[in-house]
Protein backbone atom coordinates (compact mmCIF):
# COMPACT_ATOMS: atom_id res chain seq x y z
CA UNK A 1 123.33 66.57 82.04
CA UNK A 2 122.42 68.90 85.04
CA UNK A 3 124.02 67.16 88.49
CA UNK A 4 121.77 67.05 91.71
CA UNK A 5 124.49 69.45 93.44
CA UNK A 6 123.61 72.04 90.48
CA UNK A 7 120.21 71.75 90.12
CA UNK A 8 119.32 71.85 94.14
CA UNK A 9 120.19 74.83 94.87
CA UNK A 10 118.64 76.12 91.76
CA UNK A 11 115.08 74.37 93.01
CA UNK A 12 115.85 75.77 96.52
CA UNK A 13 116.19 79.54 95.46
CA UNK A 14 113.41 79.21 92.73
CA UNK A 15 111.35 78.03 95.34
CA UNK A 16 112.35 80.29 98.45
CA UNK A 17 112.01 83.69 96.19
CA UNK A 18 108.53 82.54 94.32
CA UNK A 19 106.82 81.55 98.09
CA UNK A 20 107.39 85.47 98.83
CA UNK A 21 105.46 86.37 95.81
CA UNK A 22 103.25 83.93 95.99
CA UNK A 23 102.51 84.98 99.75
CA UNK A 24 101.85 88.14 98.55
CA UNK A 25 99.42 87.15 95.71
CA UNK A 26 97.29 85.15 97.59
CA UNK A 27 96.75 87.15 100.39
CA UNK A 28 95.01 89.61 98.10
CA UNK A 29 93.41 87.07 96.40
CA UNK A 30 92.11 85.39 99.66
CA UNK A 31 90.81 88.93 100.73
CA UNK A 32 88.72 89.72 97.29
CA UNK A 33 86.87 85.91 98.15
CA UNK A 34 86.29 86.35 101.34
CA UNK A 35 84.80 89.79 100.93
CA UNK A 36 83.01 89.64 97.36
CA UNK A 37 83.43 85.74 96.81
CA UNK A 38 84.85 83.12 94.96
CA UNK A 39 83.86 84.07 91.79
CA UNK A 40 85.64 87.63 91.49
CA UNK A 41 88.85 86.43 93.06
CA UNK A 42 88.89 83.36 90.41
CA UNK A 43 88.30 85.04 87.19
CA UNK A 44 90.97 87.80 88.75
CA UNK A 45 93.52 85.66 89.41
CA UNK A 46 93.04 83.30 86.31
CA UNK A 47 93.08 86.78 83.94
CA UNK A 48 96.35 87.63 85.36
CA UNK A 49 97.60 83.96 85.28
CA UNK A 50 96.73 83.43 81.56
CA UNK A 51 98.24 86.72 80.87
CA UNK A 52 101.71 85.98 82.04
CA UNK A 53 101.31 82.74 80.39
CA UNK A 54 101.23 84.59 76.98
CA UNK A 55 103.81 86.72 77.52
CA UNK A 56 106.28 83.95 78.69
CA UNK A 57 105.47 82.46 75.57
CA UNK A 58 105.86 85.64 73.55
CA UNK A 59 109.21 86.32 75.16
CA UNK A 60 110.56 82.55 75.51
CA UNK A 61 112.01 82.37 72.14
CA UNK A 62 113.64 85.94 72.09
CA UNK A 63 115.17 85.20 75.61
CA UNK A 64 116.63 81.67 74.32
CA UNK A 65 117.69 83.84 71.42
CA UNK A 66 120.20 85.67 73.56
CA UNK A 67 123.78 84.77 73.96
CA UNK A 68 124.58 82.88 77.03
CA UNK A 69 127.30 84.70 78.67
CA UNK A 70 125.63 88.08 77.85
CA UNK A 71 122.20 87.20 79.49
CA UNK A 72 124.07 85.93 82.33
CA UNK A 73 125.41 89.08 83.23
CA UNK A 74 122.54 91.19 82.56
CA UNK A 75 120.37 88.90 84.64
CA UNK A 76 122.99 88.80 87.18
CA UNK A 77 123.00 92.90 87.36
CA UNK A 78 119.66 92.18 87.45
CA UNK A 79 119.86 89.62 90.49
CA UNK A 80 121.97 92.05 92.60
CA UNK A 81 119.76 94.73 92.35
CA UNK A 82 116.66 92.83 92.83
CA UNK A 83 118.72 90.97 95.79
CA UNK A 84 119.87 93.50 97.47
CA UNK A 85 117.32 95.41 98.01
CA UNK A 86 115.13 92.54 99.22
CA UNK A 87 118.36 92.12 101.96
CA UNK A 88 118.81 96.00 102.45
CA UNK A 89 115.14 96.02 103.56
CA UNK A 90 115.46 92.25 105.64
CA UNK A 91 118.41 93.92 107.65
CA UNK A 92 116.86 97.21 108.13
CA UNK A 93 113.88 95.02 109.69
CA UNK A 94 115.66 92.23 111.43
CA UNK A 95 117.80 95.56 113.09
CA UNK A 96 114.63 97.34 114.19
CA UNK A 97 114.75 100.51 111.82
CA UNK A 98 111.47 98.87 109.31
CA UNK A 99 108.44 97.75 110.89
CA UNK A 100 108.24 94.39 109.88
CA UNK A 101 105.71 93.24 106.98
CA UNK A 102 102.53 91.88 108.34
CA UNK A 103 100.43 90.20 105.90
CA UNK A 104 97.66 90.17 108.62
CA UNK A 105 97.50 93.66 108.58
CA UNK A 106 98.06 93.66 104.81
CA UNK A 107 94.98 91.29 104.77
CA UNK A 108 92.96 93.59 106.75
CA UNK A 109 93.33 96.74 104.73
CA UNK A 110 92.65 95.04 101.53
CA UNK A 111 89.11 93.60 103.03
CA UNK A 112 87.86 97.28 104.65
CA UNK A 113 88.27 98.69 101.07
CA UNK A 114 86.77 95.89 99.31
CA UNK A 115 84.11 95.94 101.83
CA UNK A 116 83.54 100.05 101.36
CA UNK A 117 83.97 99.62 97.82
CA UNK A 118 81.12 96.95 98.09
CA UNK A 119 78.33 98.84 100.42
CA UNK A 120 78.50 101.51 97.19
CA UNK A 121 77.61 99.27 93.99
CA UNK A 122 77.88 95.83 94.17
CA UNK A 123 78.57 95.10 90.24
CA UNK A 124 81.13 97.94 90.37
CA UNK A 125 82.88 96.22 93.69
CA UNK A 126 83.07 92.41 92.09
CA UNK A 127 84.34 94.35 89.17
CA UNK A 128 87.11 96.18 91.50
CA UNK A 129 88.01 93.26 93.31
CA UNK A 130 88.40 90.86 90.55
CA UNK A 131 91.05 93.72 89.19
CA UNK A 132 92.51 93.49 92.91
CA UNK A 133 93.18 90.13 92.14
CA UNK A 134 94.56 90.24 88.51
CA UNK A 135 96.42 93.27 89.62
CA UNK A 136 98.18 91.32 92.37
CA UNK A 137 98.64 88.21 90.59
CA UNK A 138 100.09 90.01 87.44
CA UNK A 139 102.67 92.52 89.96
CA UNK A 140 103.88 88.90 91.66
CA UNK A 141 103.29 86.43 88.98
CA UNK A 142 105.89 88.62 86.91
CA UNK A 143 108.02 89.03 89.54
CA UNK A 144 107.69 84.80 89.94
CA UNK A 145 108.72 84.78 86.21
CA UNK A 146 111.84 86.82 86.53
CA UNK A 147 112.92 84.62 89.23
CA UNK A 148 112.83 81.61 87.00
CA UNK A 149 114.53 83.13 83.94
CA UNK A 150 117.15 84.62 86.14
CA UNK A 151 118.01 82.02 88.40
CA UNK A 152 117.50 79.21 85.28
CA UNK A 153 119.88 81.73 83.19
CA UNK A 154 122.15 79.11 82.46
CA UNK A 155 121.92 76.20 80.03
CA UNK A 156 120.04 73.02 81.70
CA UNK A 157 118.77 75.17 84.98
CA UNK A 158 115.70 76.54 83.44
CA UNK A 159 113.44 73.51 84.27
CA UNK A 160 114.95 73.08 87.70
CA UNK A 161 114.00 76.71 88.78
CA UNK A 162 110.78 76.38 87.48
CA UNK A 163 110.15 73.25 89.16
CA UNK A 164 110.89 75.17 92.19
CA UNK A 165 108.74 77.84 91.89
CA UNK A 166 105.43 75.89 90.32
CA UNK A 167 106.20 73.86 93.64
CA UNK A 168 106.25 77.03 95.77
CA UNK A 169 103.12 78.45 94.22
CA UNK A 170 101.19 75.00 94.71
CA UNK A 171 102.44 74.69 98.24
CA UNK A 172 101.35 77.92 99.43
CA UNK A 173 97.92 77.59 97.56
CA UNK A 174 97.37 74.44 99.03
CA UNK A 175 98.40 75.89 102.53
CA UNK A 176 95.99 78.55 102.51
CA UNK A 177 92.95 76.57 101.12
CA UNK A 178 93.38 74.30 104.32
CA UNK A 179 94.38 77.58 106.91
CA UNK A 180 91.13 79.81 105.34
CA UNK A 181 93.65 82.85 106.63
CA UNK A 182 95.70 85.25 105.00
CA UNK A 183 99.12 83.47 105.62
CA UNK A 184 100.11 85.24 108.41
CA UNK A 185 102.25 82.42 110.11
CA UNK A 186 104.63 81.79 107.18
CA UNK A 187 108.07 83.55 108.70
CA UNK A 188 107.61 86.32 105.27
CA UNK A 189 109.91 88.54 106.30
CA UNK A 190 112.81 85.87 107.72
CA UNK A 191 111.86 84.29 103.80
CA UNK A 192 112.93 87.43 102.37
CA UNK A 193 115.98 87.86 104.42
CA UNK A 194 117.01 84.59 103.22
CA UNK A 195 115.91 85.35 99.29
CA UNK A 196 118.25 88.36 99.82
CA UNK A 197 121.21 86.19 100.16
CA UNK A 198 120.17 83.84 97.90
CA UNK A 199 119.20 86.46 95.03
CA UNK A 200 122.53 88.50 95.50
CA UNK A 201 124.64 85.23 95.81
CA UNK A 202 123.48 84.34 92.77
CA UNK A 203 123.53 87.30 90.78
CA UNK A 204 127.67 87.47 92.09
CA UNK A 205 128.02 83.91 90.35
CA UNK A 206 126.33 84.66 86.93
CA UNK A 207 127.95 88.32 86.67
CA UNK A 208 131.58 87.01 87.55
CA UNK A 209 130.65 83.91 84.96
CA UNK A 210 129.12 85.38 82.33
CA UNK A 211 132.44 87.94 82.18
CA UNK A 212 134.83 84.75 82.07
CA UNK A 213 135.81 84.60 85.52
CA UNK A 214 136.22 80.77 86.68
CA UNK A 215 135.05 79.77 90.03
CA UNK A 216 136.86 77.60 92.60
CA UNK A 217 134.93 74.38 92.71
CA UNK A 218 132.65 75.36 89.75
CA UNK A 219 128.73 75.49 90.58
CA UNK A 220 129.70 74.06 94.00
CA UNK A 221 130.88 78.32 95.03
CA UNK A 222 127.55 79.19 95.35
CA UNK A 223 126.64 77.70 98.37
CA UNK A 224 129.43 79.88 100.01
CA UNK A 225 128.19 82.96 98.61
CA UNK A 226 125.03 82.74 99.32
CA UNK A 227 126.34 82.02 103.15
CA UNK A 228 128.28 85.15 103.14
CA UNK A 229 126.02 87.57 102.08
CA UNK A 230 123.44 85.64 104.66
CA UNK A 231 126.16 86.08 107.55
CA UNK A 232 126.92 89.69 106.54
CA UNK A 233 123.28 90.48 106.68
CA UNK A 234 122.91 89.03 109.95
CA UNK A 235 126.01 90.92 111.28
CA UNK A 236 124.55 94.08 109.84
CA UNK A 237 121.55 93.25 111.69
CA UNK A 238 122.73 93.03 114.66
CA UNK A 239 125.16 96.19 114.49
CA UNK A 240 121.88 98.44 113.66
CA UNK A 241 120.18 97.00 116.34
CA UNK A 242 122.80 97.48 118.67
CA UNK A 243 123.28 101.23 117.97
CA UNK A 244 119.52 101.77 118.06
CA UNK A 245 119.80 100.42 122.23
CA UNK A 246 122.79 102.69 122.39
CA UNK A 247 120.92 105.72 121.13
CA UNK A 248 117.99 105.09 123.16
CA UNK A 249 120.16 104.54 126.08
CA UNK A 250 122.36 107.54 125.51
């Protein structure tokens, strides 16, 4: 039996790391209807979703197949590298040396070339916007996927993460039903500063389990290292942006 203070943050990082992707998705996916309607974005985006659906249940019983300790530390490897480089890219924001993400502007580009695609042949632009929307569905709905089988690595966690992200996904395709716009308000790239913690803090915990090495306080030691690796970004934020005044200064 799975206690609250193990399957919480489970739900919280399923659901923080699948509202990015889902962000994503449906910012495409809101471009293709607005431009070439409803009907391309739908069949798109259900394509892509029945798609993953088959695979998951392809792969399901070959994943369950695998030993516990050994697919906790190759989806903690996994979790680190996928972590990390969400956080390398949050700091390198947050400190000024990325432009930020805008999914406004992200939203714009993807409407121009639907609409220049469309003022050519109109069959052959439905056609290239439904793929849009598969396309961008498939990229994030994997990526949505590997969040739940990584973070729900271990025994009794798999339902909790996916509770989390089928929550995330419904929440933000509620949200932009009743907004009509391409999401741009949702904090994205604070959300992936904060899935870089949680990712990386979690892939720590499974690698450092999965090779036999006990934890102080059991489940209870992620919360801590998830809080470190948030801190330590944040520090690391604020050094780069300090040395970028410095150099402008100097």
């Amino acid at each position: 039996m799975i206690s609250l203070a193990t399957a919480a943050p489970t739900i919280g990082a399923a659901f923080v790391a699948s509202s990015v992707e889902a962000v994503e998705a449906f910012t495409i996916v809101l471009a293709v209807s607005v431009v070439r309607g409803v009907r391309p974005a739908a069949l798109g985006a259900v394509a892509a979703l029945v798609l993953l659906a088959l695979v998951v249940a392809v792969l399901g019983p070959l994943i369950a197949a695998i030993p516990v300790h050994g697919l906790q530390v190759v989806v903690g490897v996994l979790l680190l590298v996928f972590g990390l480089g969400w956080l390398r890219k949050a700091v390198l924001r947050a400190g000024g040396a990325l432009a930020l993400h805008d999914e406004a502007a992200a939203f714009d580009a993807e409407t121009s070339a639907l609409r220049g695609e469309g003022q050519a042949h109109a069959a052959a632009a439905d056609w290239l916007a439904g793929m849009a929307a598969f396309k961008a569905v498939l990229l994030e709905g994997t990526e949505v996927v590997f969040i739940v089988l990584a973070i729900g690595a271990r025994p009794g966690l798999l339902a909790p993460a996916a509770i989390g992200a089928a929550a995330a996904c419904a929440l933000v395709f509620a949200a932009g039903l009743f907004l009509r716009a391409p999401l741009a308000r949702i904090p994205e790239n604070s959300m992936k500063f904060a899935v870089g913690a949680l990712l990386t803090g979690f892939g720590v915990f499974w690698c450092c389990e999965g090779l036999g090495a006990p934890w102080p306080g059991g489940d209870l030691a992620i919360a801590p290292l998830i809080a470190f690796y948030l801190v330590a970004g944040l520090v690391m934020a604020g050094a780069i942006r300090s040395m970028r005044t410095r150099t402008r200064t100097a």
